[in-house]
C-alpha atoms as a PDB file:
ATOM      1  CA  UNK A   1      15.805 -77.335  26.971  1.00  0.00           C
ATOM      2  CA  UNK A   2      14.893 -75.745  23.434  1.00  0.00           C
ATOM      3  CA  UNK A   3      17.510 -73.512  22.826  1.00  0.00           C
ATOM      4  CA  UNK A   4      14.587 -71.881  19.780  1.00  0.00           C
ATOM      5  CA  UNK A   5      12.478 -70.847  22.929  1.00  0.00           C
ATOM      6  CA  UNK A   6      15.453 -69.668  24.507  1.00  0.00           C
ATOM      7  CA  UNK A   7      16.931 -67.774  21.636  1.00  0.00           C
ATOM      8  CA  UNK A   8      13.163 -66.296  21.148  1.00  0.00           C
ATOM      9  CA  UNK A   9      12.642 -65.610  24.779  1.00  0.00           C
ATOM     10  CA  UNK A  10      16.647 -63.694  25.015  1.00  0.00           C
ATOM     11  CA  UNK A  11      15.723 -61.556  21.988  1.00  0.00           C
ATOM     12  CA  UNK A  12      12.253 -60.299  23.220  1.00  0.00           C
ATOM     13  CA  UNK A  13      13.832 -59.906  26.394  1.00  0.00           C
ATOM     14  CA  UNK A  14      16.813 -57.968  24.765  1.00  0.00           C
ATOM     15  CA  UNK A  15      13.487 -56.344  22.611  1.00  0.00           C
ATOM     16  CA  UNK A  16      12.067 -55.190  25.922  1.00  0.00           C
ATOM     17  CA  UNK A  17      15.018 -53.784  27.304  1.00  0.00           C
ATOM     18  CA  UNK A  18      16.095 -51.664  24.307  1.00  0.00           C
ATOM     19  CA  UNK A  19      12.613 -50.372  23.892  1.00  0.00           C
ATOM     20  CA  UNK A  20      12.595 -49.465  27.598  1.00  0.00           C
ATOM     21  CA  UNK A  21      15.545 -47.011  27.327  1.00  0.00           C
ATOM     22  CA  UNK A  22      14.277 -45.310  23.786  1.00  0.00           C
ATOM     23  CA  UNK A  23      10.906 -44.774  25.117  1.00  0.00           C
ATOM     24  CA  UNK A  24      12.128 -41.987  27.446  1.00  0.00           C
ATOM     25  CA  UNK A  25      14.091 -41.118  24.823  1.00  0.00           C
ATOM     26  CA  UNK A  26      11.181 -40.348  22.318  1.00  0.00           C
ATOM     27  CA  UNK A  27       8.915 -39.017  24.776  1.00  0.00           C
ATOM     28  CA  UNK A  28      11.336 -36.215  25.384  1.00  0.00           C
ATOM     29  CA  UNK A  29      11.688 -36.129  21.397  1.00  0.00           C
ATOM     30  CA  UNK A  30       8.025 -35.686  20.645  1.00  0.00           C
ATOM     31  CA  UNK A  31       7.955 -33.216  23.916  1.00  0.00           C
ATOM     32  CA  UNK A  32      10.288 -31.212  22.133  1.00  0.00           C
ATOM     33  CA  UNK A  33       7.752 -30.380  19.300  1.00  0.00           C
ATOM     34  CA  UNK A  34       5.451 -29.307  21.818  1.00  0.00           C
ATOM     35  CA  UNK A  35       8.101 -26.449  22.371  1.00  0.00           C
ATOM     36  CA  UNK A  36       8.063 -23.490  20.554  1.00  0.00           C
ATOM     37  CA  UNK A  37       8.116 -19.764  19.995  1.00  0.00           C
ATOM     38  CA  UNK A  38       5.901 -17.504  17.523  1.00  0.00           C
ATOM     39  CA  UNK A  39       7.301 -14.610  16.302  1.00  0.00           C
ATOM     40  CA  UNK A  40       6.753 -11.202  14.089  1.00  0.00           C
ATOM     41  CA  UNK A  41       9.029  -9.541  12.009  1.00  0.00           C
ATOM     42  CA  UNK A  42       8.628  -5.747  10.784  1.00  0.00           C
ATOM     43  CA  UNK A  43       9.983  -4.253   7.414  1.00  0.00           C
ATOM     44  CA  UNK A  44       9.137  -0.938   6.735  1.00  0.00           C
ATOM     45  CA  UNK A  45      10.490   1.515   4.076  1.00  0.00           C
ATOM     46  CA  UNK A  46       9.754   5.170   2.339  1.00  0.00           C
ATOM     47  CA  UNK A  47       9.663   5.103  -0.955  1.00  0.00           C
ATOM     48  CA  UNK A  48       8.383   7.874  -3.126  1.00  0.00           C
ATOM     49  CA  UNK A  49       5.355   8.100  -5.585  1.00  0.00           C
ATOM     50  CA  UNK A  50       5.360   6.684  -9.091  1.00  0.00           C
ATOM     51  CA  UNK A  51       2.380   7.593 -10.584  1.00  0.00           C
ATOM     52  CA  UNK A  52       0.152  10.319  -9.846  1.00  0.00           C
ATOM     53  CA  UNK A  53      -3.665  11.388 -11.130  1.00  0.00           C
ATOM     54  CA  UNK A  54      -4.545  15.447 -10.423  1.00  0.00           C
ATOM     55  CA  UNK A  55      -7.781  16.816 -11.723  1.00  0.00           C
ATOM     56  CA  UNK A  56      -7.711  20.129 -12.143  1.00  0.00           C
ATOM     57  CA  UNK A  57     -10.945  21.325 -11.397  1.00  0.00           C
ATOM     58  CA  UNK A  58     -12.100  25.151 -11.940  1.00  0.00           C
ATOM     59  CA  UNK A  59     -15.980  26.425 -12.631  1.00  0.00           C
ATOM     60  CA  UNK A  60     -17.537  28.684 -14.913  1.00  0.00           C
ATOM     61  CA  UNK A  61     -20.372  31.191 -14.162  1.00  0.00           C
ATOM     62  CA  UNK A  62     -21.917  33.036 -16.553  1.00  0.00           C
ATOM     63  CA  UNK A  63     -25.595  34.106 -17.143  1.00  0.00           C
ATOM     64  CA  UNK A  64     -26.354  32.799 -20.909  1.00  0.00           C
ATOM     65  CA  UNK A  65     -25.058  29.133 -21.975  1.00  0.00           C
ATOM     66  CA  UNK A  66     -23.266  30.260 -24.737  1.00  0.00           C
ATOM     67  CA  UNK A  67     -20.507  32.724 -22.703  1.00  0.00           C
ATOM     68  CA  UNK A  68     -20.375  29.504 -20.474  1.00  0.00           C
ATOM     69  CA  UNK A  69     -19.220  27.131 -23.413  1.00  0.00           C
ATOM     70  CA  UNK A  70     -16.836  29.867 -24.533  1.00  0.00           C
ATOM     71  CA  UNK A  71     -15.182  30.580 -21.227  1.00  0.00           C
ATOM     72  CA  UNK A  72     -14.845  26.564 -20.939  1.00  0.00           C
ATOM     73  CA  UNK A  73     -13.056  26.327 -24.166  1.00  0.00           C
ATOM     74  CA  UNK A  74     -10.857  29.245 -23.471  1.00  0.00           C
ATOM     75  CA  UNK A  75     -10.193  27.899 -20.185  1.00  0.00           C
ATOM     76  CA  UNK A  76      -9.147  24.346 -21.166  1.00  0.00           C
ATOM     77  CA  UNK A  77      -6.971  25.653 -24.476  1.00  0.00           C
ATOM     78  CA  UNK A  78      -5.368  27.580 -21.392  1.00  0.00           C
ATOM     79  CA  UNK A  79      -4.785  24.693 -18.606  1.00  0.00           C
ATOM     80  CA  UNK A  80      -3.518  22.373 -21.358  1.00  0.00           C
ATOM     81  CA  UNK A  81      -1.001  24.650 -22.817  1.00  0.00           C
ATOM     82  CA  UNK A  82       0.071  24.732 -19.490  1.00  0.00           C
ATOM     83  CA  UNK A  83       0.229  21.403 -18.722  1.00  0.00           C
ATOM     84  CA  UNK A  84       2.029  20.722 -21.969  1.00  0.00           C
ATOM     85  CA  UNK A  85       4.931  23.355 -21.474  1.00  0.00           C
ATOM     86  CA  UNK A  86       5.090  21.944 -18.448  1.00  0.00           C
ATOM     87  CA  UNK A  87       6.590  18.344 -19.423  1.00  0.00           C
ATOM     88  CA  UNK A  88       2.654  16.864 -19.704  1.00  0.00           C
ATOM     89  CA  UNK A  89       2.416  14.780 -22.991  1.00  0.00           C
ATOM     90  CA  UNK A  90      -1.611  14.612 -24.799  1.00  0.00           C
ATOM     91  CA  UNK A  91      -1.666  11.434 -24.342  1.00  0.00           C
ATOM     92  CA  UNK A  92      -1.246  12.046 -20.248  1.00  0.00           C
ATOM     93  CA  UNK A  93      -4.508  14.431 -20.309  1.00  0.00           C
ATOM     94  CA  UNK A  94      -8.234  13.884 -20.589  1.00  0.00           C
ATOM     95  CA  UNK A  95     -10.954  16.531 -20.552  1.00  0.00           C
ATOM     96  CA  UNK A  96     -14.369  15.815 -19.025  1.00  0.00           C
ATOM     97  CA  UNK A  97     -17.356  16.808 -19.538  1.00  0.00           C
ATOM     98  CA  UNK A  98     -18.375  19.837 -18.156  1.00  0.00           C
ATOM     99  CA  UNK A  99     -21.102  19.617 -15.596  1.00  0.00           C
ATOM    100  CA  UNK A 100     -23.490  22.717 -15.814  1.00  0.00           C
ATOM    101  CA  UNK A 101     -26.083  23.627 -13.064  1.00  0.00           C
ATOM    102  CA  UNK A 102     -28.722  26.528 -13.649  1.00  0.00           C
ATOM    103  CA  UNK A 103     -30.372  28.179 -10.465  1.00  0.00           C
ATOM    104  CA  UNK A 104     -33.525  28.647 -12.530  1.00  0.00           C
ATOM    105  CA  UNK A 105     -33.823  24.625 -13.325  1.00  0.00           C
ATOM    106  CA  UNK A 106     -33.826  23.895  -9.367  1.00  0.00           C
ATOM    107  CA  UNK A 107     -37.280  24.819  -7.323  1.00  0.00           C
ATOM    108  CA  UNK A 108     -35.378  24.959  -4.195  1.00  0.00           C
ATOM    109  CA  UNK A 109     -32.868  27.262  -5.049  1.00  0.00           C
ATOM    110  CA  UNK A 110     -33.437  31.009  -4.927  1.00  0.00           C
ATOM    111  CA  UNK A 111     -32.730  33.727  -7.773  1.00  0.00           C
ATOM    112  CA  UNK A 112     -30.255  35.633  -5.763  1.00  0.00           C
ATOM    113  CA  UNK A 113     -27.348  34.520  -7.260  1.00  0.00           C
ATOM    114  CA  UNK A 114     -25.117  36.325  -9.515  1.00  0.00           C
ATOM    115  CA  UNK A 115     -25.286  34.114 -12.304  1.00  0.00           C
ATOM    116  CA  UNK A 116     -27.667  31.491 -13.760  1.00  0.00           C
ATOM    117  CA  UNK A 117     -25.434  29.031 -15.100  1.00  0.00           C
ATOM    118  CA  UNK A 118     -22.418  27.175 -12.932  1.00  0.00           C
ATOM    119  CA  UNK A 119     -20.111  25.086 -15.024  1.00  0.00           C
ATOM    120  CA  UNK A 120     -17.929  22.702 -13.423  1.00  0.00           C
ATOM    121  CA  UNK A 121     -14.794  21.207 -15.532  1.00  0.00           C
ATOM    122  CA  UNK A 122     -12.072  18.743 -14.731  1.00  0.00           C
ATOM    123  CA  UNK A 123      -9.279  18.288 -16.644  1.00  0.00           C
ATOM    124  CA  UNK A 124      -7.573  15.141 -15.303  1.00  0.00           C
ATOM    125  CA  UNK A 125      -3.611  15.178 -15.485  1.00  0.00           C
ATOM    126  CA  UNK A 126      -2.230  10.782 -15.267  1.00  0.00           C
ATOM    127  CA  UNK A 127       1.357  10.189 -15.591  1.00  0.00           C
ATOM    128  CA  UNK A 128       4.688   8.742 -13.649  1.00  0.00           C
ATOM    129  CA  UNK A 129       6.278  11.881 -13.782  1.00  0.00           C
ATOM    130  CA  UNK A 130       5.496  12.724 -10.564  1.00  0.00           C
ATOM    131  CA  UNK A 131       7.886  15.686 -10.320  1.00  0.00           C
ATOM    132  CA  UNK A 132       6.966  17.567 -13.098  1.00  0.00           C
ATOM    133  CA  UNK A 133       3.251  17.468 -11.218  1.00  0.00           C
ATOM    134  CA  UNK A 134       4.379  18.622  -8.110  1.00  0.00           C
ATOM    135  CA  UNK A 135       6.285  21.413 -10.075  1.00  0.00           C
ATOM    136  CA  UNK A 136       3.199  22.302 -12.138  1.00  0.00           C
ATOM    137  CA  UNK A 137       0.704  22.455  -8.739  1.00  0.00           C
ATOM    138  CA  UNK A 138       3.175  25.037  -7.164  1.00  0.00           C
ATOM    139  CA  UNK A 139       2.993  26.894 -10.953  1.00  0.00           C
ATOM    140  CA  UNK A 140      -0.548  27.018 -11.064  1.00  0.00           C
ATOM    141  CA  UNK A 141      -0.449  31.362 -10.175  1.00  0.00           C
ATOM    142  CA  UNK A 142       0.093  31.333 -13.651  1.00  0.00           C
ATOM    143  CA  UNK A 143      -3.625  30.213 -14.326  1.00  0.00           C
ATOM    144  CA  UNK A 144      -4.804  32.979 -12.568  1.00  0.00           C
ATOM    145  CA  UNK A 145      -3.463  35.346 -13.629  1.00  0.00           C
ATOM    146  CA  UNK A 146      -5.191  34.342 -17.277  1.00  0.00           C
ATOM    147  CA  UNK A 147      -8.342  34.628 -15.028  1.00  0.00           C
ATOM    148  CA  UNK A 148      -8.589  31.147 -14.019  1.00  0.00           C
ATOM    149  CA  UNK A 149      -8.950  29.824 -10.421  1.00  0.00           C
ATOM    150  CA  UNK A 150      -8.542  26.527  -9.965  1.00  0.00           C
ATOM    151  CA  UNK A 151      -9.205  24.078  -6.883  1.00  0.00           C
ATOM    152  CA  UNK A 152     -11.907  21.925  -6.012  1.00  0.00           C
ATOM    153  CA  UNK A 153     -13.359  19.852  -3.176  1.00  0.00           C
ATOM    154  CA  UNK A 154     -10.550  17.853  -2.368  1.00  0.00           C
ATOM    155  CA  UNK A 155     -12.927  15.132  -0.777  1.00  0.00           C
ATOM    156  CA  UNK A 156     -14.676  14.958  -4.174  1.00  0.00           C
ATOM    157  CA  UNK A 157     -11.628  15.369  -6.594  1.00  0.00           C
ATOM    158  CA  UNK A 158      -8.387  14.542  -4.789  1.00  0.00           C
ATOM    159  CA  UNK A 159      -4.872  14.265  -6.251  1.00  0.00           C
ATOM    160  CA  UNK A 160      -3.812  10.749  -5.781  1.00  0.00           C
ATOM    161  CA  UNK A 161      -0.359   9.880  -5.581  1.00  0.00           C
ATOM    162  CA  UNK A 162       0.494   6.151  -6.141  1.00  0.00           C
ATOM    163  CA  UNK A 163       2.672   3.400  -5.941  1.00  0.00           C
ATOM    164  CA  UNK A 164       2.596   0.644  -8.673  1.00  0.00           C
ATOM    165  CA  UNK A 165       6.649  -0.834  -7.927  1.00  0.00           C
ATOM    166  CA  UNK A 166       5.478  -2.531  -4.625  1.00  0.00           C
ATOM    167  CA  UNK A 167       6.800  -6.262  -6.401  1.00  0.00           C
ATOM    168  CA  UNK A 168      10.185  -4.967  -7.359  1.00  0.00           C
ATOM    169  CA  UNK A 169      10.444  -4.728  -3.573  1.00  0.00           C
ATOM    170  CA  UNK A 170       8.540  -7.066  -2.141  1.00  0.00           C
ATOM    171  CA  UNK A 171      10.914  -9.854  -1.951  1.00  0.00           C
ATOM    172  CA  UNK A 172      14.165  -8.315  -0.021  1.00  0.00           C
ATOM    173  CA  UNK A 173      11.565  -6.858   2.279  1.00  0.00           C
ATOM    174  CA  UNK A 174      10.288 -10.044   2.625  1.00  0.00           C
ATOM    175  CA  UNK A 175      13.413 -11.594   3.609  1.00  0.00           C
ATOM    176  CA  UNK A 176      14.360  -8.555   5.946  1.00  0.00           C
ATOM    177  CA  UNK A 177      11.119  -8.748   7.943  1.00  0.00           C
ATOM    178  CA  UNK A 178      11.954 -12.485   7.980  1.00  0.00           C
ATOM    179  CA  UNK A 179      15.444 -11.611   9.472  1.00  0.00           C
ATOM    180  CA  UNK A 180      14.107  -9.465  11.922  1.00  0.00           C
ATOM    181  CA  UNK A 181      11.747 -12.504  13.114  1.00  0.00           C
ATOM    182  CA  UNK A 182      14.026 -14.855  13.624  1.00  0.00           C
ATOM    183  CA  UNK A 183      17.079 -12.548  15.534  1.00  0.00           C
ATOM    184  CA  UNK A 184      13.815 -12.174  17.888  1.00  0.00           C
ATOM    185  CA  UNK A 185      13.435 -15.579  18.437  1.00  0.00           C
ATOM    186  CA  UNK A 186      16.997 -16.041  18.437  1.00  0.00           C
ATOM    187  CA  UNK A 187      17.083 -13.647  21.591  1.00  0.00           C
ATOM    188  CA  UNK A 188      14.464 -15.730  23.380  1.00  0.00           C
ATOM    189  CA  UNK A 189      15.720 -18.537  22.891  1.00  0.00           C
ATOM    190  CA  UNK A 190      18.794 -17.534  24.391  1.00  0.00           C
ATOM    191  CA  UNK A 191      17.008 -15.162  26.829  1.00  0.00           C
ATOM    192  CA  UNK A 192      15.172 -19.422  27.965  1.00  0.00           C
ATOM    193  CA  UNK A 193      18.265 -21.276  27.944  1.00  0.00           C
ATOM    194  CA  UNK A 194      17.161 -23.128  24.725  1.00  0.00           C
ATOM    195  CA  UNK A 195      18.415 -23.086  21.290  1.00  0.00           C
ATOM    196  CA  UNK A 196      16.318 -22.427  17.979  1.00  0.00           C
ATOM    197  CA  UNK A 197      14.855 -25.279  15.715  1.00  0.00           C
ATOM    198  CA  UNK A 198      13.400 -25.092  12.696  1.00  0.00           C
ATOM    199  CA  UNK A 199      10.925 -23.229  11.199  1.00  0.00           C
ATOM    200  CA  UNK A 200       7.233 -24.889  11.966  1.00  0.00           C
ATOM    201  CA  UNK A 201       5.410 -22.504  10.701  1.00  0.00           C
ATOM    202  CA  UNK A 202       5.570 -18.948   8.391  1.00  0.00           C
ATOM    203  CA  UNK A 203       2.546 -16.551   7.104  1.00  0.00           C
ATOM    204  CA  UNK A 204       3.512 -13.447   4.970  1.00  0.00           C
ATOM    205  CA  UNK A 205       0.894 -10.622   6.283  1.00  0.00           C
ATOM    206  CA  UNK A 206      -0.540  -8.244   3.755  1.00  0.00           C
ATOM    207  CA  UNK A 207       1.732  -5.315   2.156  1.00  0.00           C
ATOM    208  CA  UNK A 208      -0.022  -1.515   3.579  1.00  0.00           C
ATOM    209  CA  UNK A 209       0.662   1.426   1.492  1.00  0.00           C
ATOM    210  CA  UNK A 210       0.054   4.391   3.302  1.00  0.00           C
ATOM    211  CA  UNK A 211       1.223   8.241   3.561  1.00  0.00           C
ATOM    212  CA  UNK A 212       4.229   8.941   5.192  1.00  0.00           C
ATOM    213  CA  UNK A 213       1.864  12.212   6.476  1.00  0.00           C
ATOM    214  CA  UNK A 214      -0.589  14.733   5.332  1.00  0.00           C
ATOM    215  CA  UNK A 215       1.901  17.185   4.323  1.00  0.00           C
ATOM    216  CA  UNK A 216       4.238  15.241   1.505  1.00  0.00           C
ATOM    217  CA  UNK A 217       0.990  12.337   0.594  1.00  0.00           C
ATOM    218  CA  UNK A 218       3.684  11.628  -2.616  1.00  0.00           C
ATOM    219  CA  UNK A 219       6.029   9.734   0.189  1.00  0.00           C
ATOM    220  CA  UNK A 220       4.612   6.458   0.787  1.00  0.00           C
ATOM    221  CA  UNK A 221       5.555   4.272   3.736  1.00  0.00           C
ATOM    222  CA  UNK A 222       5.293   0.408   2.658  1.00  0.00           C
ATOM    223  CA  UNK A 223       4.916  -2.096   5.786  1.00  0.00           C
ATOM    224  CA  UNK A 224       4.629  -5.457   6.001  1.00  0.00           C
ATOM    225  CA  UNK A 225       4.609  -7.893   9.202  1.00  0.00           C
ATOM    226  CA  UNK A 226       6.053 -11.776   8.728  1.00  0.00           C
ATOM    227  CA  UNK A 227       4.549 -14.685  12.078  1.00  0.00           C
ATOM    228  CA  UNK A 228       7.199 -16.959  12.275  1.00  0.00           C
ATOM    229  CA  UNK A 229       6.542 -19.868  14.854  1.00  0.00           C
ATOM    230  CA  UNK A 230      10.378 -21.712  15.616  1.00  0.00           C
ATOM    231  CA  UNK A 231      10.967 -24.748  17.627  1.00  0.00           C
ATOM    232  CA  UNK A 232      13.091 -24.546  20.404  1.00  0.00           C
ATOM    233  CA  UNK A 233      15.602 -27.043  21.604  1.00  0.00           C
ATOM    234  CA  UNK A 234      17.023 -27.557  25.039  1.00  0.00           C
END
């Protein structure tokens, strides 16, 4: 007999046998991928305002241009000194242009108002110090009592109240949402009688800066939402 055909013909036998028992083996293996569990994971936190922009709007009326332009000036000398005894540097205020409207100039209008001319004016207020703002809005009596009403369409000229330190956060809220995720899957794995594998897949959703409500709109609530998909062992 050639013992090289035997020798040949025991190993692929041998072959044959050890590739029968891992085959069950790696089927289970690669069945094990197929198993798995997507989570999300919520962070949420209030954080206050860092930066706000107020126009403060107030009109003119008058019935020759030239008590208009003087009423303007007196009025803006006014709402800047106020601003700037307030905390509110120069270089945090700009003036705009005023926008005047006459009744005469506009066929559709009639001549039954009390005066011809209607001067609009914004004086915009942008800085971080948000609190001396919020101080100076609840001050603003003292304008009228100079004679000065001020308050505009808050549709057209809203105070905005911002957040600009969203990446000095960004990363531990990151990680807690990502915490959250995986105690989830954690429970469901338990919850299945399997234990958690690693991470197959992980998508940071987008950051939402919104209001905390309607009444305080300089307390911002930051969300964001991490999908975490685990595998899952038996």
């Amino acid at each position: 007999m050639d013992k090289g055909k035997f020798y040949s013909g025991l190993a692929i036998m041998v072959g044959l046998m050890v590739l029968g028992i891992m085959i069950p083996k790696a089927v289970n293996n690669f069945r094990s991928f197929d198993r798995i569990v997507n989570v999300k994971g919520l962070c949420e936190r209030e954080v206050k305002a860092d930066k706000v922009i107020w126009p403060v709007v107030y009109k003119v009326m008058a019935n020759d241009i030239q008590s208009v332009y003087d009423q303007t000036d007196y009025s803006n000398e006014a709402i800047i000194n106020f601003l700037k005894k307030g905390g509110i540097e120069d270089a945090e205020i700009s003036v705009a242009t005023p926008a005047i409207s006459d009744k005469y100039a506009n066929e559709y209008g009639g001549n039954d108002r009390a005066f011809r001319y209607i001067s609009t004016n914004i004086i915009t207020v942008c800085t971080k110090k948000v609190d001396v703002v919020l101080d100076l809005m609840a001050k603003q009596s003292q304008l009228l009592k100079k004679g000065i009403v001020t308050g505009g369409n808050k549709w057209e000229n809203p105070v905005e109240f911002q957040y600009d330190s969203l990446n000095e956060i960004k990363p531990e809220m990151i990680e807690e949402a990502t915490k959250n995720a995986r105690e989830t899957a954690e429970k469901f794995a338990k919850d299945s009688d399997s234990t958690l594998g690693k991470i197959k897949t992980a998508s940071q959703g987008t950051f939402t800066i919104t209001d905390r409500d309607s009444n305080t709109p300089h307390i911002k609530k930051v969300r964001v939402v991490t999908s975490v998909t685990y595998y899952l062992k038996n």
